[in-house]
C-alpha atoms as a PDB file:
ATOM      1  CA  UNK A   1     -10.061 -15.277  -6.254  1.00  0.00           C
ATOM      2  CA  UNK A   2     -10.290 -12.069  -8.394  1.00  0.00           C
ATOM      3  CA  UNK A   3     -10.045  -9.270  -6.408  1.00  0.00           C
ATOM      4  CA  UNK A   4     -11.860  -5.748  -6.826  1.00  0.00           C
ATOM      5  CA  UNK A   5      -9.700  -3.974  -4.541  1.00  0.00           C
ATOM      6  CA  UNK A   6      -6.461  -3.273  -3.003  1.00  0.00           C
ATOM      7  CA  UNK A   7      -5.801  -1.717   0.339  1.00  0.00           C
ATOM      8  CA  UNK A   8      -2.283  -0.780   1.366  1.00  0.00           C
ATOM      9  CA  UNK A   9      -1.602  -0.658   5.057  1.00  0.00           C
ATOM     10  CA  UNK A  10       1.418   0.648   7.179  1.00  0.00           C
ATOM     11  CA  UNK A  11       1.379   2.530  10.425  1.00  0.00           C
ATOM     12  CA  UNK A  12      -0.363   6.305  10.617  1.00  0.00           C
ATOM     13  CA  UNK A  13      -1.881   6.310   6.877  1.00  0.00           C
ATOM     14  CA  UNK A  14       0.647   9.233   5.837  1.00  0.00           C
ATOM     15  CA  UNK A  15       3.648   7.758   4.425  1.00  0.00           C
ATOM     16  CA  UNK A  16       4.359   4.539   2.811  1.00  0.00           C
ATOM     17  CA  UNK A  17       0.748   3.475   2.339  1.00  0.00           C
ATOM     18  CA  UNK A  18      -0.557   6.476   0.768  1.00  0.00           C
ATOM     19  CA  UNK A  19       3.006   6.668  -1.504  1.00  0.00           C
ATOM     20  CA  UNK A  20       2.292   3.079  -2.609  1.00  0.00           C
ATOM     21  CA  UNK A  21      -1.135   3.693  -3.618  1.00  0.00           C
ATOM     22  CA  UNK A  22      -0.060   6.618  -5.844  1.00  0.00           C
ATOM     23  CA  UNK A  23       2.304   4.754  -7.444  1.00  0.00           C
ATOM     24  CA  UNK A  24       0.472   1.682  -7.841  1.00  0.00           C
ATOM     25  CA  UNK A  25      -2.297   3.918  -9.783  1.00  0.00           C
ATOM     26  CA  UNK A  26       0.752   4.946 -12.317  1.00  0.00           C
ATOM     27  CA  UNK A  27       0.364   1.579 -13.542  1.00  0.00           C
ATOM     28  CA  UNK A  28      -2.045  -0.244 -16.423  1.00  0.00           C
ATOM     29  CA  UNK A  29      -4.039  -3.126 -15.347  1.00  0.00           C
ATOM     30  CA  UNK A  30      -6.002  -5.399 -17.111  1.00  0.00           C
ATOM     31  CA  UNK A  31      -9.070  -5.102 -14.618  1.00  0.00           C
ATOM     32  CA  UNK A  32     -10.034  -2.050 -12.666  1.00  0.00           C
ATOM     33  CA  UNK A  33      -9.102  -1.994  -9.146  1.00  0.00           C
ATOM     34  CA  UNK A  34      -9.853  -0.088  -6.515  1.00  0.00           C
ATOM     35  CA  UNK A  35      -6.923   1.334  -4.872  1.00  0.00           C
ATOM     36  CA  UNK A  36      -6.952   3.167  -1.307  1.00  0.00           C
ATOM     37  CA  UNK A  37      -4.528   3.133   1.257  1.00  0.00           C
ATOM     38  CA  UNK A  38      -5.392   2.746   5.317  1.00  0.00           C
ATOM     39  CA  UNK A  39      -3.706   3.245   8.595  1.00  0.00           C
ATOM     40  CA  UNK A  40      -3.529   0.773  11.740  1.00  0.00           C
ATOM     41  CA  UNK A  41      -3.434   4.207  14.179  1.00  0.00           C
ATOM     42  CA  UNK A  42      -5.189   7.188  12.313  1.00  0.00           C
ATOM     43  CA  UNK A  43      -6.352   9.450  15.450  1.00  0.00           C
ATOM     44  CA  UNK A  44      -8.114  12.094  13.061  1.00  0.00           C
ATOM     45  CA  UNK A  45      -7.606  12.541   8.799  1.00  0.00           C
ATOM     46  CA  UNK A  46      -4.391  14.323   8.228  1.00  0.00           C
ATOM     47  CA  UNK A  47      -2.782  15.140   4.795  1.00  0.00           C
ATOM     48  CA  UNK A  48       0.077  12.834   3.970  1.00  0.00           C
ATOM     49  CA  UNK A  49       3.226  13.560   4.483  1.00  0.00           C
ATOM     50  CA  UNK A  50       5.093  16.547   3.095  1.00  0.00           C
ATOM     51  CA  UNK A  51       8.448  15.108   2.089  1.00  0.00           C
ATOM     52  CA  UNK A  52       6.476  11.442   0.305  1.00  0.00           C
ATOM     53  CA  UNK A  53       4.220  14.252  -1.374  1.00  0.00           C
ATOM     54  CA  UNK A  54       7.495  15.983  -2.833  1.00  0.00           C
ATOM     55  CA  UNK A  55       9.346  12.772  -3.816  1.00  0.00           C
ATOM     56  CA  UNK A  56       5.769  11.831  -5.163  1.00  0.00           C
ATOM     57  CA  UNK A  57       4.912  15.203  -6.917  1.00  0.00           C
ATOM     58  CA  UNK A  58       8.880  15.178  -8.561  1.00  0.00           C
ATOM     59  CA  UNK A  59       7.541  11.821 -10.105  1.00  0.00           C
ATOM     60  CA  UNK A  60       4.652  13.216 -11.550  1.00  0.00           C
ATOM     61  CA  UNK A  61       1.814  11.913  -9.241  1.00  0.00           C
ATOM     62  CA  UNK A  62      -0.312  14.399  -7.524  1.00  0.00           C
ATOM     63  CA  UNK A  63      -2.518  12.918  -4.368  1.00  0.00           C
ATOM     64  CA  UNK A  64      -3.478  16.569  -4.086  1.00  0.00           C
ATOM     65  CA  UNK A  65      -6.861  16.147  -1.313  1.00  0.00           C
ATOM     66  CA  UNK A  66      -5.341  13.169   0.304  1.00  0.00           C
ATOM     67  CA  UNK A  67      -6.097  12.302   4.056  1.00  0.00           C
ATOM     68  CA  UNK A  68      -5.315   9.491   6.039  1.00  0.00           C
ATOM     69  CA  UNK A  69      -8.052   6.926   7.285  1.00  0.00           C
ATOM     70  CA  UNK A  70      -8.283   3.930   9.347  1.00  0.00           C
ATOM     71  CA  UNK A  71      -7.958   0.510   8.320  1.00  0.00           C
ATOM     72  CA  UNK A  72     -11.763  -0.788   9.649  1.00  0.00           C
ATOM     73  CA  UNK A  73     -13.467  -3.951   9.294  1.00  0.00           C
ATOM     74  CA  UNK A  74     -15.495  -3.112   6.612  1.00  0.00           C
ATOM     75  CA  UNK A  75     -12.744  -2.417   4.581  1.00  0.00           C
ATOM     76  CA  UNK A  76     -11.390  -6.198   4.938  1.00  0.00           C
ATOM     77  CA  UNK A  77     -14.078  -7.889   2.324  1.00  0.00           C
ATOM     78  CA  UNK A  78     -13.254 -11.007   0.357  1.00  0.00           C
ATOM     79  CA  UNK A  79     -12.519  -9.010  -2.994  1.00  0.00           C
ATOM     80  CA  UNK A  80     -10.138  -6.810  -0.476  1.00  0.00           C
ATOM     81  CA  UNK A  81      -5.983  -7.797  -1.024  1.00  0.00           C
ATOM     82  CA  UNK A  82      -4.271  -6.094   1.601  1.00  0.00           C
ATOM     83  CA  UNK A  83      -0.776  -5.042   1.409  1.00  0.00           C
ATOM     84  CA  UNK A  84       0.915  -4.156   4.306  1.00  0.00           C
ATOM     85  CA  UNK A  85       4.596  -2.780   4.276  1.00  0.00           C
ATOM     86  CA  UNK A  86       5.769  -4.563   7.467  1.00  0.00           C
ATOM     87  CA  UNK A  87       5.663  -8.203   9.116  1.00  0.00           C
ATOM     88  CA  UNK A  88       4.481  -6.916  12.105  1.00  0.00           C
ATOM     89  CA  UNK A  89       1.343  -4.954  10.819  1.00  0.00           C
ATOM     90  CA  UNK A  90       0.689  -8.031   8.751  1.00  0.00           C
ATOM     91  CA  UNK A  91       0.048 -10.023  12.068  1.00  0.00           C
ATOM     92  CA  UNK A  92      -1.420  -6.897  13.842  1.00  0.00           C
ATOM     93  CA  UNK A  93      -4.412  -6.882  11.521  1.00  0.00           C
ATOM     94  CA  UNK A  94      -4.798 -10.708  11.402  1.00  0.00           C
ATOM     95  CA  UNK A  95      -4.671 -10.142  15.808  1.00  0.00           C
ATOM     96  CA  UNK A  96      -7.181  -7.185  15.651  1.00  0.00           C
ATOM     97  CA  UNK A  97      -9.740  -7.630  12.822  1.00  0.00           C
ATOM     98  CA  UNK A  98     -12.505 -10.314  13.050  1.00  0.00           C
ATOM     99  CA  UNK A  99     -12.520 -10.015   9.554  1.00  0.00           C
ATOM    100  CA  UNK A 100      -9.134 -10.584   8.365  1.00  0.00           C
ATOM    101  CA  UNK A 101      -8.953 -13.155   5.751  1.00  0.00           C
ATOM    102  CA  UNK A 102      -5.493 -14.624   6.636  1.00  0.00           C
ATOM    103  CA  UNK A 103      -4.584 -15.230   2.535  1.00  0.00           C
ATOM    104  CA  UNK A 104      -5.944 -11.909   1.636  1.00  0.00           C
ATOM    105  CA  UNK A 105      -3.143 -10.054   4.260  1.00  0.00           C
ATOM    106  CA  UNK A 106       0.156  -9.664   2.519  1.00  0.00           C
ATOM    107  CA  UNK A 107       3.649  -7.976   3.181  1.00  0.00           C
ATOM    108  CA  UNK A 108       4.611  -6.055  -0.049  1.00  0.00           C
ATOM    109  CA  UNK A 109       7.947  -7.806  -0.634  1.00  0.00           C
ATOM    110  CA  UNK A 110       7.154 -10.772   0.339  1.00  0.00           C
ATOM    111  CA  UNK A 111       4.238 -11.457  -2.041  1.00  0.00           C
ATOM    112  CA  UNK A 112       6.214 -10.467  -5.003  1.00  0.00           C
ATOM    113  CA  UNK A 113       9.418 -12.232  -3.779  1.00  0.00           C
ATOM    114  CA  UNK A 114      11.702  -9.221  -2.644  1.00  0.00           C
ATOM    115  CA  UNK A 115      13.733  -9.815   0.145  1.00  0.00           C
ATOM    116  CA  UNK A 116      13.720  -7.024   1.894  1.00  0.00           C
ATOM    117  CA  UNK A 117      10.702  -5.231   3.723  1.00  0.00           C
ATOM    118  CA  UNK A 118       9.892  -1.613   2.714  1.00  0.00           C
ATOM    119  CA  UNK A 119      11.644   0.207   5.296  1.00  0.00           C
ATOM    120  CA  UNK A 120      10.009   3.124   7.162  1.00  0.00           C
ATOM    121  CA  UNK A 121      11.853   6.738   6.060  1.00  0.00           C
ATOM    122  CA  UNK A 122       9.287   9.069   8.423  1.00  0.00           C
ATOM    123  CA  UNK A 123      11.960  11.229  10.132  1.00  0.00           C
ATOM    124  CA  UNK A 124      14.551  11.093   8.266  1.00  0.00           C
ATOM    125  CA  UNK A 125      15.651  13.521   5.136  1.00  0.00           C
ATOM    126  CA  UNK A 126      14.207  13.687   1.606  1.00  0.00           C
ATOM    127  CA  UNK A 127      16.840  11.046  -0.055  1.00  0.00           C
ATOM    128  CA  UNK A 128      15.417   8.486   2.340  1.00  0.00           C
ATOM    129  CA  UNK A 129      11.784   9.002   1.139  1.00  0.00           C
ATOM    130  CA  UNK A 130      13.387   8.749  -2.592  1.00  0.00           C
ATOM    131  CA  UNK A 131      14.877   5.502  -1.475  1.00  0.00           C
ATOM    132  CA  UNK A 132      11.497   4.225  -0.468  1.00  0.00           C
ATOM    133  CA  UNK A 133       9.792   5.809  -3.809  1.00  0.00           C
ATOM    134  CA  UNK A 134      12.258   4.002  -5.670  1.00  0.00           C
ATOM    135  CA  UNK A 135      11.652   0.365  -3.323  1.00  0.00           C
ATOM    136  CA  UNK A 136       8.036   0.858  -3.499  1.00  0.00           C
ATOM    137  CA  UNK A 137       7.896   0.969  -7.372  1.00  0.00           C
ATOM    138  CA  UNK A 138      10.174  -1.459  -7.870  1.00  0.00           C
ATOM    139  CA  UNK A 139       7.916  -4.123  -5.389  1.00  0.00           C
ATOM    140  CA  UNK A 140       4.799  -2.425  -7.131  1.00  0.00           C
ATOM    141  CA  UNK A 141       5.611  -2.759 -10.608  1.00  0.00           C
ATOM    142  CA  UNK A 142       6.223  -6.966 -10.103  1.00  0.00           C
ATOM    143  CA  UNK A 143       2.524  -6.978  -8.051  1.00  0.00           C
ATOM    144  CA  UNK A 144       0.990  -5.424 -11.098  1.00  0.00           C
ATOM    145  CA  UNK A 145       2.856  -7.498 -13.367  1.00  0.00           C
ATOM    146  CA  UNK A 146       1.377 -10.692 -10.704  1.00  0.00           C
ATOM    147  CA  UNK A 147      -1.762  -9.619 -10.759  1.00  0.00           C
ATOM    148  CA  UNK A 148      -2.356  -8.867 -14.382  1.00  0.00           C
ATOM    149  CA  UNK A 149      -0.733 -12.597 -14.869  1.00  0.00           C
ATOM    150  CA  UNK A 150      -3.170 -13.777 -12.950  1.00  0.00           C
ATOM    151  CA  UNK A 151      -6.445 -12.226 -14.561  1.00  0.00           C
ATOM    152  CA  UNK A 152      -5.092 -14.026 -18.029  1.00  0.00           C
ATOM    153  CA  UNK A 153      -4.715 -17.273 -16.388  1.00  0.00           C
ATOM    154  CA  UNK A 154      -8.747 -17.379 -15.695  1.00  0.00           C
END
């Protein structure tokens, strides 16, 4: 399955989600995606979060206009890979969304093979949202390098 979009997923929409999709964009692929990033609770649009914008802005990627959104189910199409950060909001979605594709829902590290999942730095001080710039890439830069392989396998 060729897919024509990717959707990262954590909590609120603000944080890790919204990071990942910044960074992901950094990257070259060999077909265009789309890239957005959703929350599981979004109450109302808010900006993203002021210490992942710094850590992302000191890399060089702006998300300037950025609000959060829900994850809905018309975002979960057949073309849609979603990555979620987290076990458990892996199985929420699959639990809350008629149309969750069970093979289409992925945890970050586990679908490139990193052990660990991307842990959560909301609260705490700037170095721990560098720590999760640096995880994310990392885990990022081996699913672009997986899904690139896989368009030249076709």
């Amino acid at each position: 399955m060729a897919y024509h979009k990717i959707i990262f997923v954590a909590q609120t929409g603000t944080c890790r989600e919204a990071m990942a999709a910044g960074i992901f964009g950094e990257f070259a692929l060999q077909q265009p995606l789309e890239i957005v990033s959703r929350g599981l609770v979004v109450q109302f649009p808010e900006p993203m979060n002021q210490k992942a914008e710094a850590v992302l802005i000191s890399n060089g990627i702006n998300m300037e206009g950025f609000v959060s959104q829900q994850l809905t189910e018309e975002d979960l199409t057949e073309d849609a890979l979603v990555i979620t950060m987290e076990q458990q909001q892996k199985e929420r979605i699959l639990e809350q969304y008629e149309n969750a594709i069970p093979e289409n829902i992925q945890v970050l590290t586990e679908y490139v093979g990193d052990e660990l999942e991307i842990i959560d730095p909301y609260g705490g001080a700037l170095p721990a949202y560098g720590l999760c710039y640096e995880t994310l890439r990392k885990s990022i830069k081996k699913l672009v390098k997986q899904l690139n392989e896989g368009e030249e396998s076709r």
